[in-house]
C-alpha atoms as a PDB file:
ATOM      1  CA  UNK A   1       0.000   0.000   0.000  1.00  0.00           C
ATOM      2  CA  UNK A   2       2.814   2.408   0.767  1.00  0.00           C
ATOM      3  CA  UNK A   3       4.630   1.867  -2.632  1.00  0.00           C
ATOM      4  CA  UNK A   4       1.166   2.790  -4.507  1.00  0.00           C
ATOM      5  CA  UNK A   5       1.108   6.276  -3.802  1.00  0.00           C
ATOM      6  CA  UNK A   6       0.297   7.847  -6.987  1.00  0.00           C
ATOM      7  CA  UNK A   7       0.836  11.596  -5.259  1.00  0.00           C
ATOM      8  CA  UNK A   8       4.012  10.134  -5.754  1.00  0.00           C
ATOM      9  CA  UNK A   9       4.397  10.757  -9.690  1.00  0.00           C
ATOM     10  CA  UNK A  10       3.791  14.244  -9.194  1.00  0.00           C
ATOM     11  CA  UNK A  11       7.494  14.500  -7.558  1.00  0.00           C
ATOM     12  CA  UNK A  12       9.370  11.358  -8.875  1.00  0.00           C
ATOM     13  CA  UNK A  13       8.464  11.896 -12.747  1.00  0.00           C
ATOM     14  CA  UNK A  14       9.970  15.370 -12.919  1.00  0.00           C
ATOM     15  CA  UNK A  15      12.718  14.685 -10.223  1.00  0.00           C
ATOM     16  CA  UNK A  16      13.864  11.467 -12.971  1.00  0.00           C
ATOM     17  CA  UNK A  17      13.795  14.108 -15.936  1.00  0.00           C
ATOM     18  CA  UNK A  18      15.896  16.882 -14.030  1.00  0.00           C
ATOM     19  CA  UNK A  19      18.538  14.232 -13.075  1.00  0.00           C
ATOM     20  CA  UNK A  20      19.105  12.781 -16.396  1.00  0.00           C
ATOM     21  CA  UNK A  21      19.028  16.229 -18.087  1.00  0.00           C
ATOM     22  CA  UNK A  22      21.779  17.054 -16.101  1.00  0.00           C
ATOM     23  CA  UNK A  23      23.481  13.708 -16.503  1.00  0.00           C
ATOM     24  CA  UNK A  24      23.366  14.656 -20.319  1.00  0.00           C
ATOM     25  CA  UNK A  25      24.295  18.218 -19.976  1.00  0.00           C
ATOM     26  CA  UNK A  26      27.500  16.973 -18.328  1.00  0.00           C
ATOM     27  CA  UNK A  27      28.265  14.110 -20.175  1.00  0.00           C
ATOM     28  CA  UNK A  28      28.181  16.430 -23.084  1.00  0.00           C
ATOM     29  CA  UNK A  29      30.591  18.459 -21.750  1.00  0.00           C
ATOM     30  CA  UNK A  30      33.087  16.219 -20.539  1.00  0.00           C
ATOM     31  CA  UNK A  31      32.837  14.583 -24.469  1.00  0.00           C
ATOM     32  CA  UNK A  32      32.858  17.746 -26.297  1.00  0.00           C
ATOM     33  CA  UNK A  33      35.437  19.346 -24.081  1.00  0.00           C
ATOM     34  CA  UNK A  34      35.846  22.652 -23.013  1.00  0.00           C
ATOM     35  CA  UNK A  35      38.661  24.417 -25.079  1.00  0.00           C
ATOM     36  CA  UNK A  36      38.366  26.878 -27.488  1.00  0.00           C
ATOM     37  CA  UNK A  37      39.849  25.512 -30.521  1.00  0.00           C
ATOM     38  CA  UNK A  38      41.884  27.246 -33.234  1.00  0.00           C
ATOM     39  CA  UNK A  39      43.441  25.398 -36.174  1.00  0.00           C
ATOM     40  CA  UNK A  40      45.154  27.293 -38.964  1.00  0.00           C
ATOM     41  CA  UNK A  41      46.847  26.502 -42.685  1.00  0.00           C
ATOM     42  CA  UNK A  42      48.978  28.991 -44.296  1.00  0.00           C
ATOM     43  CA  UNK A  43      50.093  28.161 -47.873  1.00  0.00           C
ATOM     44  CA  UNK A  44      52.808  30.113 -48.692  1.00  0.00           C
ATOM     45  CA  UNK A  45      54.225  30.787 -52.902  1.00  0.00           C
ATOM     46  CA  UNK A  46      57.744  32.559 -53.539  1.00  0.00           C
ATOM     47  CA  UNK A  47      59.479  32.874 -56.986  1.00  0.00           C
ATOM     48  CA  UNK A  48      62.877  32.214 -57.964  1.00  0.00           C
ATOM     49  CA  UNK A  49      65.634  34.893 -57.422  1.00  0.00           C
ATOM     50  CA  UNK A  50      63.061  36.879 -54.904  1.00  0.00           C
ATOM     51  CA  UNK A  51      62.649  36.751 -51.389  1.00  0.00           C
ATOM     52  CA  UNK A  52      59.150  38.132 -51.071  1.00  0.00           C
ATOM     53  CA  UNK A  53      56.614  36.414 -51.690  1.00  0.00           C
ATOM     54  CA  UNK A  54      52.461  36.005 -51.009  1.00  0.00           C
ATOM     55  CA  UNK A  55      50.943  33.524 -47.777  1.00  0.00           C
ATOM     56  CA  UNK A  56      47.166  33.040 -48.059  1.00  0.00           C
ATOM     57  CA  UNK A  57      46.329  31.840 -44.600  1.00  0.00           C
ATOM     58  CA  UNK A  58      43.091  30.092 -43.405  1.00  0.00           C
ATOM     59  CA  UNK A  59      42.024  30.489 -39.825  1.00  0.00           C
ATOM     60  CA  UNK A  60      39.347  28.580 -38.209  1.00  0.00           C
ATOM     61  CA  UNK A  61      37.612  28.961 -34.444  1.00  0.00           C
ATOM     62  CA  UNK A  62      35.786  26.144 -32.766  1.00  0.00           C
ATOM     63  CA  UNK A  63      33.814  27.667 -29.527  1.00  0.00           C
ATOM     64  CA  UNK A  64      31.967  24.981 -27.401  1.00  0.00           C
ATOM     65  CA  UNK A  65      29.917  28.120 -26.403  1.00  0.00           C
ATOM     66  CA  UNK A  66      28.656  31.272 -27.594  1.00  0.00           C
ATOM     67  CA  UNK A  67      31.803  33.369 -28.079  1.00  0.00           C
ATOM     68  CA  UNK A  68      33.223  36.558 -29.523  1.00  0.00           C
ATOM     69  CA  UNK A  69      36.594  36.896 -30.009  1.00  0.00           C
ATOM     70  CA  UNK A  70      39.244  39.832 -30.878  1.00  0.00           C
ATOM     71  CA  UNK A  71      41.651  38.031 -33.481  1.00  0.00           C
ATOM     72  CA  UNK A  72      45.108  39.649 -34.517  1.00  0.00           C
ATOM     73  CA  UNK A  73      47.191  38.928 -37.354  1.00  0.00           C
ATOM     74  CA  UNK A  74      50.621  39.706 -37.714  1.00  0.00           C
ATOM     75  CA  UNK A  75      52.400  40.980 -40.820  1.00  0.00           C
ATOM     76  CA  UNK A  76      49.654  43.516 -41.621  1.00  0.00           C
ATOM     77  CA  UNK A  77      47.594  40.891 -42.844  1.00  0.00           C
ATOM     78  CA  UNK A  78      44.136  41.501 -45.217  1.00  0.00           C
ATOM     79  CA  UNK A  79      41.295  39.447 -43.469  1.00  0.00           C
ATOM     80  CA  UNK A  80      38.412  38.401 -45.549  1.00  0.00           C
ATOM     81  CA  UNK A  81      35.487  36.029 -45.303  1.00  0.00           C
ATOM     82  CA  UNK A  82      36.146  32.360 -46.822  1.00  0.00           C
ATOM     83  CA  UNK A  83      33.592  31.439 -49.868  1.00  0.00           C
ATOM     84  CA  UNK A  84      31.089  30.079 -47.803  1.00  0.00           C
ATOM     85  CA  UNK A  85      27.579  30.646 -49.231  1.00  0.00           C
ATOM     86  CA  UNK A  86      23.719  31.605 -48.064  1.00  0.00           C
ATOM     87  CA  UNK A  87      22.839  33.468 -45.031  1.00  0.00           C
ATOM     88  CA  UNK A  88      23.747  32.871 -41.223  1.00  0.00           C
ATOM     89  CA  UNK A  89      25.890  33.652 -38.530  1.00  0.00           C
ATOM     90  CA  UNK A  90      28.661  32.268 -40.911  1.00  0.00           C
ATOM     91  CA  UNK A  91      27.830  35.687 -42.947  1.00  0.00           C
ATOM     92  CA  UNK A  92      28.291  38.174 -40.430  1.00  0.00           C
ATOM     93  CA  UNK A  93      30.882  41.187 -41.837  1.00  0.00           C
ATOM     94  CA  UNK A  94      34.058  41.533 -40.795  1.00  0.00           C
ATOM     95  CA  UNK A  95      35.481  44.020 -37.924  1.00  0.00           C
ATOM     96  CA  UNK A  96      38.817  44.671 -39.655  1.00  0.00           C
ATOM     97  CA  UNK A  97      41.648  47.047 -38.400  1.00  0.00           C
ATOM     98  CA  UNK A  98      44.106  47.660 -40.560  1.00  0.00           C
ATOM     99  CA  UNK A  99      47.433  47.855 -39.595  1.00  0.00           C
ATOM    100  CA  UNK A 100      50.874  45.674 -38.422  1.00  0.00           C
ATOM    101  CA  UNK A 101      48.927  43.593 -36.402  1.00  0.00           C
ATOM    102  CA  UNK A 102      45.765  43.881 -38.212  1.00  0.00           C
ATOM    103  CA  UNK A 103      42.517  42.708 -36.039  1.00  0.00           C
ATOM    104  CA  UNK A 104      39.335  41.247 -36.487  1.00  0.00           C
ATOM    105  CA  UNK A 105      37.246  42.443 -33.453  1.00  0.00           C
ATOM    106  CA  UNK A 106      34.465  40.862 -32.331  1.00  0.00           C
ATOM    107  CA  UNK A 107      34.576  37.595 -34.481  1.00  0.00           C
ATOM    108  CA  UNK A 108      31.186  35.920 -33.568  1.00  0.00           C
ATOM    109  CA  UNK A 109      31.387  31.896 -33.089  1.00  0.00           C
ATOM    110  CA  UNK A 110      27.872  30.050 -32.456  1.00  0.00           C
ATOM    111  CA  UNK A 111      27.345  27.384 -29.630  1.00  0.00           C
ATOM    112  CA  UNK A 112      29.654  24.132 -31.023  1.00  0.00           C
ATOM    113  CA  UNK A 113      30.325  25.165 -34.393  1.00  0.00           C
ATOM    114  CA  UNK A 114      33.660  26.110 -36.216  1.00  0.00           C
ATOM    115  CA  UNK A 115      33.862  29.600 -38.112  1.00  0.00           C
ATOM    116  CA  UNK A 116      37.096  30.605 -39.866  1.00  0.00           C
ATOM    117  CA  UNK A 117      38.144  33.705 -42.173  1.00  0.00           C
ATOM    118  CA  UNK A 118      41.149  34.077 -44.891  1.00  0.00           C
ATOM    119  CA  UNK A 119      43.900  36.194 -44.666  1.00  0.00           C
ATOM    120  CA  UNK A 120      46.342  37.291 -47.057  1.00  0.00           C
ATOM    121  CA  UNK A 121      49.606  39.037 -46.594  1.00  0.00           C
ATOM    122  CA  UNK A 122      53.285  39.722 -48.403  1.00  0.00           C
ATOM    123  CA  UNK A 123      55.790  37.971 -46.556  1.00  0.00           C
ATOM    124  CA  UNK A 124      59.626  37.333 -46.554  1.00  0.00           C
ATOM    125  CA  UNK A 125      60.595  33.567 -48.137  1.00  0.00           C
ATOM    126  CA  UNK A 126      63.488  31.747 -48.066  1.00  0.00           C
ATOM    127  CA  UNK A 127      65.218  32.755 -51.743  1.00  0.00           C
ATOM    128  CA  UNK A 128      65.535  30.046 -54.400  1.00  0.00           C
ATOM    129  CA  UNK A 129      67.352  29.748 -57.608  1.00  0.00           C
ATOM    130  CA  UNK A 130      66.138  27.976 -60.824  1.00  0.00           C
ATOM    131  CA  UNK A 131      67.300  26.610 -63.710  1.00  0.00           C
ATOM    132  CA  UNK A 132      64.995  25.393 -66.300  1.00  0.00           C
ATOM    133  CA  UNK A 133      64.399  24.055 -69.678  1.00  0.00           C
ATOM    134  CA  UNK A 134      61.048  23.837 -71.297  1.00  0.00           C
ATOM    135  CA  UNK A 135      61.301  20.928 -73.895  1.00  0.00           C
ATOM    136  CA  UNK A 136      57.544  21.027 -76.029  1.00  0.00           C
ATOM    137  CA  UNK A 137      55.690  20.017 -72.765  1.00  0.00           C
ATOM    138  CA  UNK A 138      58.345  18.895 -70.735  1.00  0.00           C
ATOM    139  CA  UNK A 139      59.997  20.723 -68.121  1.00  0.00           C
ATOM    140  CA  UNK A 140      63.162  19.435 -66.543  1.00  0.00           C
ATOM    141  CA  UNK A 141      66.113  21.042 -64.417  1.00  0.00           C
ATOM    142  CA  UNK A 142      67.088  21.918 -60.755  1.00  0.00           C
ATOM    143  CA  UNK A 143      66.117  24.133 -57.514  1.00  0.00           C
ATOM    144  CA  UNK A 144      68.752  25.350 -55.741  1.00  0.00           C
ATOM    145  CA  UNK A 145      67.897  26.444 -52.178  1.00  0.00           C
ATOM    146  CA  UNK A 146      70.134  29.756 -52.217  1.00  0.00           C
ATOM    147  CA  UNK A 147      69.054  30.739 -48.780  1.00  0.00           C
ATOM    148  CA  UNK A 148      71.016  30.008 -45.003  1.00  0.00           C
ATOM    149  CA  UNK A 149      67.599  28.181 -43.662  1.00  0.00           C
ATOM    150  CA  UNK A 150      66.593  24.655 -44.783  1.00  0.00           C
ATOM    151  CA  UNK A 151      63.089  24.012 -46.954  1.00  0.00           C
ATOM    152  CA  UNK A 152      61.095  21.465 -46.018  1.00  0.00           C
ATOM    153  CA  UNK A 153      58.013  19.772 -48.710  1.00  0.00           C
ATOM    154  CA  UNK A 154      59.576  21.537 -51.585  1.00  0.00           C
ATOM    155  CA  UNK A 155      57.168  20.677 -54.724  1.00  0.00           C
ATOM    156  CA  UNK A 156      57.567  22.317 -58.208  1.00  0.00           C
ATOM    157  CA  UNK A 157      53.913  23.004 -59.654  1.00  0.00           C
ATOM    158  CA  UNK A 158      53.735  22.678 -63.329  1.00  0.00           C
ATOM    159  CA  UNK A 159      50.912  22.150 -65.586  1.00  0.00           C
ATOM    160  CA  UNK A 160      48.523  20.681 -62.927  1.00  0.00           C
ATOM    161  CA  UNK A 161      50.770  18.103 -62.256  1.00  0.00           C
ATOM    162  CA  UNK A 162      53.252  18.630 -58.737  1.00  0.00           C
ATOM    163  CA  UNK A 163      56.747  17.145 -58.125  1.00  0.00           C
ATOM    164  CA  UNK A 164      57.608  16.657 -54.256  1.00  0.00           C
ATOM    165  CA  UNK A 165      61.250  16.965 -53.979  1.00  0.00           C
ATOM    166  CA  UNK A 166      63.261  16.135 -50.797  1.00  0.00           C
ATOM    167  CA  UNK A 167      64.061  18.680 -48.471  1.00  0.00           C
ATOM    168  CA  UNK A 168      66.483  21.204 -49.100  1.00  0.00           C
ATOM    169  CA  UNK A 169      69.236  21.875 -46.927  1.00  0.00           C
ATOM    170  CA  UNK A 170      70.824  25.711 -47.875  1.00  0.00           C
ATOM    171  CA  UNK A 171      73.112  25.130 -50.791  1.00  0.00           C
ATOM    172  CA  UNK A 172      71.575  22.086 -51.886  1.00  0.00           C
ATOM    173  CA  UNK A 173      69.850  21.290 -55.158  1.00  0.00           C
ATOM    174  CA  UNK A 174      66.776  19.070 -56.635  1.00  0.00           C
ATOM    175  CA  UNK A 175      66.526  17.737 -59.673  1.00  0.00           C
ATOM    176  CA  UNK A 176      62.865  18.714 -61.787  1.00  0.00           C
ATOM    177  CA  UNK A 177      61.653  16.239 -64.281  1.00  0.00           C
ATOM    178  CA  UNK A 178      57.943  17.264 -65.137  1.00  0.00           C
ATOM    179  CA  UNK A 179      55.731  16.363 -67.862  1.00  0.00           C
ATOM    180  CA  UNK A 180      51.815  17.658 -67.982  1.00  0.00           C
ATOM    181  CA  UNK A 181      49.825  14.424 -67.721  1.00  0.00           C
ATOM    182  CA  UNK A 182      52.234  12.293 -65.255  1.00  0.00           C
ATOM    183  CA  UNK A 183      50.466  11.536 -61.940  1.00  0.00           C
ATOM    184  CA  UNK A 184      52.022  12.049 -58.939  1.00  0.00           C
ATOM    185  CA  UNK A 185      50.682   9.290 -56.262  1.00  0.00           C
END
């Protein structure tokens, strides 16, 4: 008779839902993790016999929360939006500062997602020397890393098709043997 209280539900039922909502609520945090999160990839192209040359760099923030955040970029950097398309948070303008550090202020991230922006800037390479001979379609010669710092994931870009090379230590030279239509595994 005791156990067949129904007053009972009244309490229990919403009691059992609070508990396990915040058995979720933590178990969600503890998975997802609390860090803010920023990954970046900077692609950088030089030219022979100069040492300037143009890094495109791609920034992106994960926020497990709701966050705003006041970005700077060295190097007097031009931030822009990626290509992303349609309408959203994701589309929010810019806050740019110009300057040496430029800065993005108040870059809006939404509740567990990942926004990112572009940024382009002139930048000092390590200087290379070439010597090449284009053959019809085929281009073949060397690199010659001409600077005091070593280059590491060298790759010659010719035609669509890309030749890795080993690393360069200053001083050294690779050998270029490219032909458009080769495959490069």
């Amino acid at each position: 008779r005791r156990i067949d209280r129904r007053e009972w539900a009244w309490l229990t039922i919403p009691a059992l839902v609070v508990v396990f909502t915040a058995i979720a609520l933590v178990m969600g945090t503890l998975l997802r993790g609390t860090d803010v999160i920023v990954n970046q990839l900077a692609i950088v192209q030089g030219a022979a016999g100069t040492d300037r040359g143009r890094a495109d760099a791609y920034v992106g923030i994960f926020a497990p929360t709701r966050s705003t955040f006041d970005v700077q970029l060295p190097g007097g950097a031009l931030p822009s939006l990626t290509g992303q398309s349609g309408e959203g948070p994701d589309r929010l303008p810019l806050d740019v500062l110009l300057g040496d550090p430029a800065r993005v202020r108040g870059f809006q991230v939404g509740f567990g997602s990942v926004r990112g922006f572009h940024a382009e800037a002139a930048v000092r390479v390590p200087r290379i020397e070439t010597e090449l001979v284009l053959t019809g379609s085929h281009l073949s010669g060397s690199v010659t890393n001409a600077s005091d710092e070593r280059l590491e994931h060298v790759v010659m870009a010719y035609g669509g098709m890309l030749q890795e090379l080993s690393d360069l230590e200053p001083g050294a030279t690779g050998a270029i043997d490219l032909v458009p239509g080769d495959r490069v595994d």
